[in-house]
Protein backbone atom coordinates (compact mmCIF):
# COMPACT_ATOMS: atom_id res chain seq x y z
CA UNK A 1 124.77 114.26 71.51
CA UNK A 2 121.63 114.75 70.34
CA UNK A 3 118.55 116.32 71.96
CA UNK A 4 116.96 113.49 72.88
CA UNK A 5 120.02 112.54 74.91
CA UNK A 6 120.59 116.01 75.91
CA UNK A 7 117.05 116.02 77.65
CA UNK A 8 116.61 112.25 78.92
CA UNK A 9 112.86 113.21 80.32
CA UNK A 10 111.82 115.81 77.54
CA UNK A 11 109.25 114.08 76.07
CA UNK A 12 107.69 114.36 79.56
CA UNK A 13 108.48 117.85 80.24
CA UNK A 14 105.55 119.68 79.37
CA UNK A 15 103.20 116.87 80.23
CA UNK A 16 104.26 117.93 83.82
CA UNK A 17 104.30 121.13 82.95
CA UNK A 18 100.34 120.92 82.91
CA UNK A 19 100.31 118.88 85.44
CA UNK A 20 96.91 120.08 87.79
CA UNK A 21 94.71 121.23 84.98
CA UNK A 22 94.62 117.78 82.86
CA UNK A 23 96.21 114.84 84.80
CA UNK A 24 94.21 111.79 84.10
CA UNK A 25 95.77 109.63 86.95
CA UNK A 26 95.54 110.67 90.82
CA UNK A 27 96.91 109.24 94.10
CA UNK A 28 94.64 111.53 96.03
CA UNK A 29 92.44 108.63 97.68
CA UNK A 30 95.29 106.26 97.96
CA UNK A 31 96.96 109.16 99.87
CA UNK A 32 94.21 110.14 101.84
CA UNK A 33 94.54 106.18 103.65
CA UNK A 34 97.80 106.87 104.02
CA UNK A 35 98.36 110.12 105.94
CA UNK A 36 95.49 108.28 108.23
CA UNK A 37 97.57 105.01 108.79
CA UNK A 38 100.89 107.72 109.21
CA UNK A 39 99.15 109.86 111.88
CA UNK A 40 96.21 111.82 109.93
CA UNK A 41 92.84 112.24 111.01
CA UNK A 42 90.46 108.76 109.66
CA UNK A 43 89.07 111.32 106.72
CA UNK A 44 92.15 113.43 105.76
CA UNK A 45 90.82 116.36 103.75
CA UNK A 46 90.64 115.86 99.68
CA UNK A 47 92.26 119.06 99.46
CA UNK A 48 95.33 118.25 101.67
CA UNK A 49 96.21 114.93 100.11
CA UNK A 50 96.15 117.04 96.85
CA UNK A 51 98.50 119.24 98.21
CA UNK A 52 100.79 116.40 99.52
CA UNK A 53 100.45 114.63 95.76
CA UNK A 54 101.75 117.93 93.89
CA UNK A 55 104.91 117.80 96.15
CA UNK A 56 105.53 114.34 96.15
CA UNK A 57 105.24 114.52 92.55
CA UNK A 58 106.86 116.64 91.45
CA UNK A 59 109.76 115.80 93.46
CA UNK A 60 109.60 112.53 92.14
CA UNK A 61 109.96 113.48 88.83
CA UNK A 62 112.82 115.90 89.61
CA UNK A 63 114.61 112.71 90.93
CA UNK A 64 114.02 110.72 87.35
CA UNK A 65 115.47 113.79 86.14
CA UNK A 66 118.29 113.40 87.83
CA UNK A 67 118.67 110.25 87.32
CA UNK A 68 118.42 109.78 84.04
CA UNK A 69 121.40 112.22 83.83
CA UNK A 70 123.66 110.19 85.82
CA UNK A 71 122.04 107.14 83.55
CA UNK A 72 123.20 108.66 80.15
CA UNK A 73 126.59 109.67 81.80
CA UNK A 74 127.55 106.12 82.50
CA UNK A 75 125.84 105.24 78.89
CA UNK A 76 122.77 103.45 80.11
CA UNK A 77 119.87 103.24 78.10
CA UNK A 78 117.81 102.67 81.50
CA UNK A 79 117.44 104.31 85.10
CA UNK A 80 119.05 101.58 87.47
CA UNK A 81 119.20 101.69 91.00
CA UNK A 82 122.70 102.84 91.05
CA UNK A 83 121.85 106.23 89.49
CA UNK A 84 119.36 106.71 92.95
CA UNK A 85 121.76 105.21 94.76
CA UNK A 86 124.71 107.65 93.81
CA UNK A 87 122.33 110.68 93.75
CA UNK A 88 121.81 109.66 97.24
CA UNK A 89 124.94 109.26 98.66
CA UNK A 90 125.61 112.48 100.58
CA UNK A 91 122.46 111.82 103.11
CA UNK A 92 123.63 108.75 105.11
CA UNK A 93 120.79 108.46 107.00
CA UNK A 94 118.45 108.12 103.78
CA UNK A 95 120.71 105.57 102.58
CA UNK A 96 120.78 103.70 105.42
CA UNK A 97 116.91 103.28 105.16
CA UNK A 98 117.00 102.80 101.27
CA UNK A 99 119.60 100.06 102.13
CA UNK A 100 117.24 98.76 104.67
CA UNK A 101 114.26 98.53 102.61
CA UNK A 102 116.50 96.86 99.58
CA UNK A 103 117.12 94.24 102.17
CA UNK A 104 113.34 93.67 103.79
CA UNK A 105 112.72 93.20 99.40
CA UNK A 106 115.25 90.50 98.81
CA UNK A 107 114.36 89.01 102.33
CA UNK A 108 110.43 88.94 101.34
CA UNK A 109 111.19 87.44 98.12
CA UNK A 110 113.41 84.53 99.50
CA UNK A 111 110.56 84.01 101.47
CA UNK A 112 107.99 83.71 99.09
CA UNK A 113 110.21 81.21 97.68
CA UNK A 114 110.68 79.39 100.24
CA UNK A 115 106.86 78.91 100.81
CA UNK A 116 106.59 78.00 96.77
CA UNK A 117 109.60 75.23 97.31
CA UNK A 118 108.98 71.77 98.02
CA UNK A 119 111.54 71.33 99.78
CA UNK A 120 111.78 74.47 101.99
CA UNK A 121 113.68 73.36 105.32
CA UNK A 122 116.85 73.33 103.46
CA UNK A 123 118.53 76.51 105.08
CA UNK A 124 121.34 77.04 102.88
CA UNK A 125 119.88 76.71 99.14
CA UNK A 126 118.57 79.88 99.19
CA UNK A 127 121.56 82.20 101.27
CA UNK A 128 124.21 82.53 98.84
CA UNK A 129 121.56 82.87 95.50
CA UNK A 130 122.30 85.89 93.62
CA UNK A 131 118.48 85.37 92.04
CA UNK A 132 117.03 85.83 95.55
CA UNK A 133 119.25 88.63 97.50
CA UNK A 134 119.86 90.44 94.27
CA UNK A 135 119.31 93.65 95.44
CA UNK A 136 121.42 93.62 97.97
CA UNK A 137 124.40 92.38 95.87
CA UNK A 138 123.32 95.16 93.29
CA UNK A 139 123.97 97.92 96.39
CA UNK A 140 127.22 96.20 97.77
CA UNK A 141 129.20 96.02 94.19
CA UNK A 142 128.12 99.49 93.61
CA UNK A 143 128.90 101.08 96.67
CA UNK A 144 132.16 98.93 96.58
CA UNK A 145 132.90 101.06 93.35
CA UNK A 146 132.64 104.35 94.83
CA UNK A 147 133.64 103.48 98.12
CA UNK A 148 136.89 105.21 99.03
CA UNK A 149 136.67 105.30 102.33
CA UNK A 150 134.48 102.27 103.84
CA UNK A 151 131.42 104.70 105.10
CA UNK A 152 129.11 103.22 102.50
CA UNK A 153 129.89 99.84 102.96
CA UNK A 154 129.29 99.99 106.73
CA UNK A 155 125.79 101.45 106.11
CA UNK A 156 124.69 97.58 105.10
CA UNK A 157 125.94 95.98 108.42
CA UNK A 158 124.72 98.95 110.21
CA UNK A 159 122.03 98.30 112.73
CA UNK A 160 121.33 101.28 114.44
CA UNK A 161 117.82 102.47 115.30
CA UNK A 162 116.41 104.79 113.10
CA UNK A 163 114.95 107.20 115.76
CA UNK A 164 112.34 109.59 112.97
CA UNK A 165 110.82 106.07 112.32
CA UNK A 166 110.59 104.28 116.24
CA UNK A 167 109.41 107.94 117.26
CA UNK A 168 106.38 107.60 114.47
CA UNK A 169 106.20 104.05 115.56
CA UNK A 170 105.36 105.35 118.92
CA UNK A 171 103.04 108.35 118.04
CA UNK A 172 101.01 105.73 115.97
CA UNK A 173 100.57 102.94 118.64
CA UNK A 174 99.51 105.79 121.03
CA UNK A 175 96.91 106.64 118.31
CA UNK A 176 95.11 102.77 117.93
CA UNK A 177 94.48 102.93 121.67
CA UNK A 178 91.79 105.42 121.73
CA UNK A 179 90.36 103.40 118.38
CA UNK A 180 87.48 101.27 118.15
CA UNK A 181 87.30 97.95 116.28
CA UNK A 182 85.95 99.78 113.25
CA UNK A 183 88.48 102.31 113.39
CA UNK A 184 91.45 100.01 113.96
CA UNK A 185 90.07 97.68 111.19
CA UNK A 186 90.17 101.13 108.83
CA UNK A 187 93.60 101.39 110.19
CA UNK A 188 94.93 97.92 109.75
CA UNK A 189 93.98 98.28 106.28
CA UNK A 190 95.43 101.56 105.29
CA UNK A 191 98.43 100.29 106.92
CA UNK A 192 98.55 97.70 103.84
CA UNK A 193 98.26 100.22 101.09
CA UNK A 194 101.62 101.51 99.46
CA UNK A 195 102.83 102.75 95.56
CA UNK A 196 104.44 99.68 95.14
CA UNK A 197 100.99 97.86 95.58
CA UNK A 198 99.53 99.96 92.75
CA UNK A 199 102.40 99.40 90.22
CA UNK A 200 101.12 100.02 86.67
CA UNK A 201 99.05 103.24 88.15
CA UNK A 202 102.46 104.76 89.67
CA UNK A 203 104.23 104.23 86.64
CA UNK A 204 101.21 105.68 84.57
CA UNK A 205 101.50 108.83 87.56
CA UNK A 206 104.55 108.95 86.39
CA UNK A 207 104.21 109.04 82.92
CA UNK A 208 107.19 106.41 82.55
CA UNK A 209 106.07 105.80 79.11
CA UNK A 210 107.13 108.76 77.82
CA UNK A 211 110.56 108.91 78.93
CA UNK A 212 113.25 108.50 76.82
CA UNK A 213 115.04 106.50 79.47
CA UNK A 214 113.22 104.40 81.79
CA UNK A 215 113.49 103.10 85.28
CA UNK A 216 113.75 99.37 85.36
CA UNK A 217 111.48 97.41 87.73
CA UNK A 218 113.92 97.67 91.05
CA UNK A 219 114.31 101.54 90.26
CA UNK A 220 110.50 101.60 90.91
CA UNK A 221 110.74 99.48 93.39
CA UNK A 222 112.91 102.09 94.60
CA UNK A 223 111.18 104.79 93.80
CA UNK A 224 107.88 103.55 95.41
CA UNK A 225 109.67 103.10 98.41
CA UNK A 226 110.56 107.14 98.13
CA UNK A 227 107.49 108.17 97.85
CA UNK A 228 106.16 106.67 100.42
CA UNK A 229 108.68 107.86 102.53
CA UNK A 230 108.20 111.13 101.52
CA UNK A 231 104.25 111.45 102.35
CA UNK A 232 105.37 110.03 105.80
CA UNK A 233 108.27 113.06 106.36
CA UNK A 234 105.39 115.38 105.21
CA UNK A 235 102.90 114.55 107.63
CA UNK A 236 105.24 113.99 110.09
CA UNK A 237 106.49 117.70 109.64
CA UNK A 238 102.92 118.74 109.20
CA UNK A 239 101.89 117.09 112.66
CA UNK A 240 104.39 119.24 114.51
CA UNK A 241 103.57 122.34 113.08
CA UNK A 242 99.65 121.53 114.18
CA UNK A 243 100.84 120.40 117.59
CA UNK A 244 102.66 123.94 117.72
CA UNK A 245 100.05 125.69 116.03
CA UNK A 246 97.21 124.17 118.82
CA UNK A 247 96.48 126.61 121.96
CA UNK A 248 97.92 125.34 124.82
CA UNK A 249 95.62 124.92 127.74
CA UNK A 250 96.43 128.38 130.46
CA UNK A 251 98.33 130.20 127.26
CA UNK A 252 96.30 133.44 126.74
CA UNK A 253 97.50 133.88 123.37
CA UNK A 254 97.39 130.66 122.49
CA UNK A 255 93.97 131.63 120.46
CA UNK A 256 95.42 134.22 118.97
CA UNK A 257 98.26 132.52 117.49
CA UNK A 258 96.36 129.80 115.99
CA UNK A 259 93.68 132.11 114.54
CA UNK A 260 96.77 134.51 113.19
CA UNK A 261 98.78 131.06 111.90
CA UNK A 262 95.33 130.34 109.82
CA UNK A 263 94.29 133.79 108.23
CA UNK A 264 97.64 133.57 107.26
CA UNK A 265 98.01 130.95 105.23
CA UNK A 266 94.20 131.22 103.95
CA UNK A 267 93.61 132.49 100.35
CA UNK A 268 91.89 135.69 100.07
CA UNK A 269 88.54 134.03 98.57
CA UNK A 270 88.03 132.05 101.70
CA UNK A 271 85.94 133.60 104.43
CA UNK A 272 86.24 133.58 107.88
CA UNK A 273 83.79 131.11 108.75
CA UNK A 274 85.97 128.87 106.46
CA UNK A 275 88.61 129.27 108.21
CA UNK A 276 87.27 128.77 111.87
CA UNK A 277 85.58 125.71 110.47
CA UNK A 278 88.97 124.45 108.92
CA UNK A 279 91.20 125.21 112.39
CA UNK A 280 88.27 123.24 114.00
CA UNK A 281 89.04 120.25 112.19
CA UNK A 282 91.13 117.43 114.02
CA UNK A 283 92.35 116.91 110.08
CA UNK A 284 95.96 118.16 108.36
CA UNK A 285 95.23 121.55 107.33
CA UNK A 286 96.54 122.51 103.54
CA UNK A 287 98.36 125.23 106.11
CA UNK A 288 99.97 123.04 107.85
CA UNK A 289 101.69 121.70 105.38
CA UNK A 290 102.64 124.84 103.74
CA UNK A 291 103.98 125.90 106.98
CA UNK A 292 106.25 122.80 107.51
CA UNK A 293 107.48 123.15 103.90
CA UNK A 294 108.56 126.39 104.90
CA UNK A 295 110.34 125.30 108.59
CA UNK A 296 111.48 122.16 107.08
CA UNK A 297 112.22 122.56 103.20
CA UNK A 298 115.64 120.74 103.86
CA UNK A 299 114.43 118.09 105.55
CA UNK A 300 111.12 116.79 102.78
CA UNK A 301 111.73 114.61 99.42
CA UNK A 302 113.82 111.38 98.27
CA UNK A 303 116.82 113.56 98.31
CA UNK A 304 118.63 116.95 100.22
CA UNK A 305 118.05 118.85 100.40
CA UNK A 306 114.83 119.84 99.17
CA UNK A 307 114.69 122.07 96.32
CA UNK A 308 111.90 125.07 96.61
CA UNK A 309 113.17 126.39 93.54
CA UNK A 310 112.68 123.61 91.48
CA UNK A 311 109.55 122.73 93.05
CA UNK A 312 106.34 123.86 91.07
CA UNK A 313 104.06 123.03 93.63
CA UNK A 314 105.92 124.26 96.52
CA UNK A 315 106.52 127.98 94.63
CA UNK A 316 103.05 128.16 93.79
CA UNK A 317 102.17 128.42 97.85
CA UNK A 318 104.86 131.71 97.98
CA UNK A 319 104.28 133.19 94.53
């Protein structure tokens, strides 16, 4: 094999390797709308969503690792959903979402073309078309294939409620009611915003032109879709450990704790007016996040469990 093969990203690898002294392309605005619309405070700090787009990235280029691996071992000259989909398979209840939001795909694009048809009432021209629910015929042959038992299978007629997401449903609706018109309008549109929307810029984030195998377009479909998820388990995680970390009211050492949590996690070069200034903030605090890495390292990134080890960003907090 040669070392191309033997290293499917290495024309990447030290590209990432400098990642955070010389990247040309950032997410860090994009992200700051959408730790608002996922719970965030309506100007998330520049240097949180910086923090949050190290970890995401990085973990998203551990997964094209990864999956270019499993891409070669099959003899595939490009990343294809199956190769996410297998490296998945061990956390059901991420595949049931990844199977879910294959589904809302093919279901959005049968109905944009049903809206482009001129003849749209006809109800079953478009349920049997492999064209139009390809992705979820892509899923079912392949999880067919490595299906020994039937448990992967039932994961596409499964319909139960996926509690993490009606529970951040609920904390978000509770949020828009103390909004204004200007603030929900803010909302609304960070709501909208998403990877997927910014296509050629994620891939460019990525650096998907200098891989030696590629992700085709529904393996960055895909892979949008992850890290979106993955900023949302983040703050998510992040909004617990501030809940925890603010004093309670009649808890005399409530104060204590919080001021304890934050000198902490500060940096030595940051004084202590800093760091009354940043616990004062309503905002996600870069500590916050550090601390929920550390509580819930299992639990963040497109697969599990989360890898601390193999996480540059995430070692640089510790180290």
């Amino acid at each position: 094999m040669s070392n191309s093969a033997a290293s499917p990203m290495g024309a990447s690898s030290t590209s990432m390797a400098g990642r955070g002294s010389g990247k040309t392309t950032s997410f860090i605005p994009e992200l700051q709308s959408m730790m608002f619309a996922l719970g965030d405070s309506r100007r998330p700090l520049h240097e949180t969503a910086a923090l949050v787009e190290d970890i995401v990235h990085t973990q998203l280029i551990n997964l094209l690792h990864q999956a270019a691996e499993v891409a070669l071992l099959r003899g595939a000259r490009v990343i294809s959903p199956e190769d996410i989909i297998f490296l998945m398979r061990k956390d059901k209840k991420k595949m049931r979402r990844l199977l879910k939001y294959m589904q809302f795909r093919d279901f959005k694009s049968k109905l944009m073309k049903t809206v482009d048809d001129e003849d749209p009432l006809d109800p079953d021209k478009y349920s049997s078309s492999s064209s139009v629910n390809k992705r979820q015929r892509l899923a079912q042959d392949f999880l067919g294939s490595i299906d020994q038992t039937g448990e992967f299978l039932a994961l596409l007629e499964d319909e139960e409620v996926d509690e993490v997401k009606q529970e951040r449903m609920e904390r978000l609706e509770k949020q828009t009611r103390s909004m204004d018109s200007s603030q929900y309008s803010d909302f609304c549109e960070s709501r909208q915003l998403s990877f997927s929307k910014k296509a050629s810029k994620f891939r460019e984030w990525l650096d998907c032109s200098s891989l030696d195998v590629k992700p085709n377009a529904v393996s960055m479909e895909i892979l949008s879709y992850l890290a979106y998820e993955t900023v949302a388990q983040i703050v998510d995680l992040a909004l617990l450990v501030k809940q925890d970390m603010t004093p309670k009211t009649g808890d005399p050492f409530g104060h204590a704790i919080s001021a304890t949590f934050f000198q902490y996690h500060s940096s030595s070069s940051e004084s202590a007016a800093a760091c009354g200034a940043e616990a004062q903030s309503s905002a996600i605090q870069p500590a916050h996040i550090r601390e929920a890495i550390r509580r819930y390292s299992h639990k963040i990134g497109p697969l599990s469990p989360f890898s601390v080890r193999n996480n540059r960003a995430v070692k640089e907090l510790y180290l």
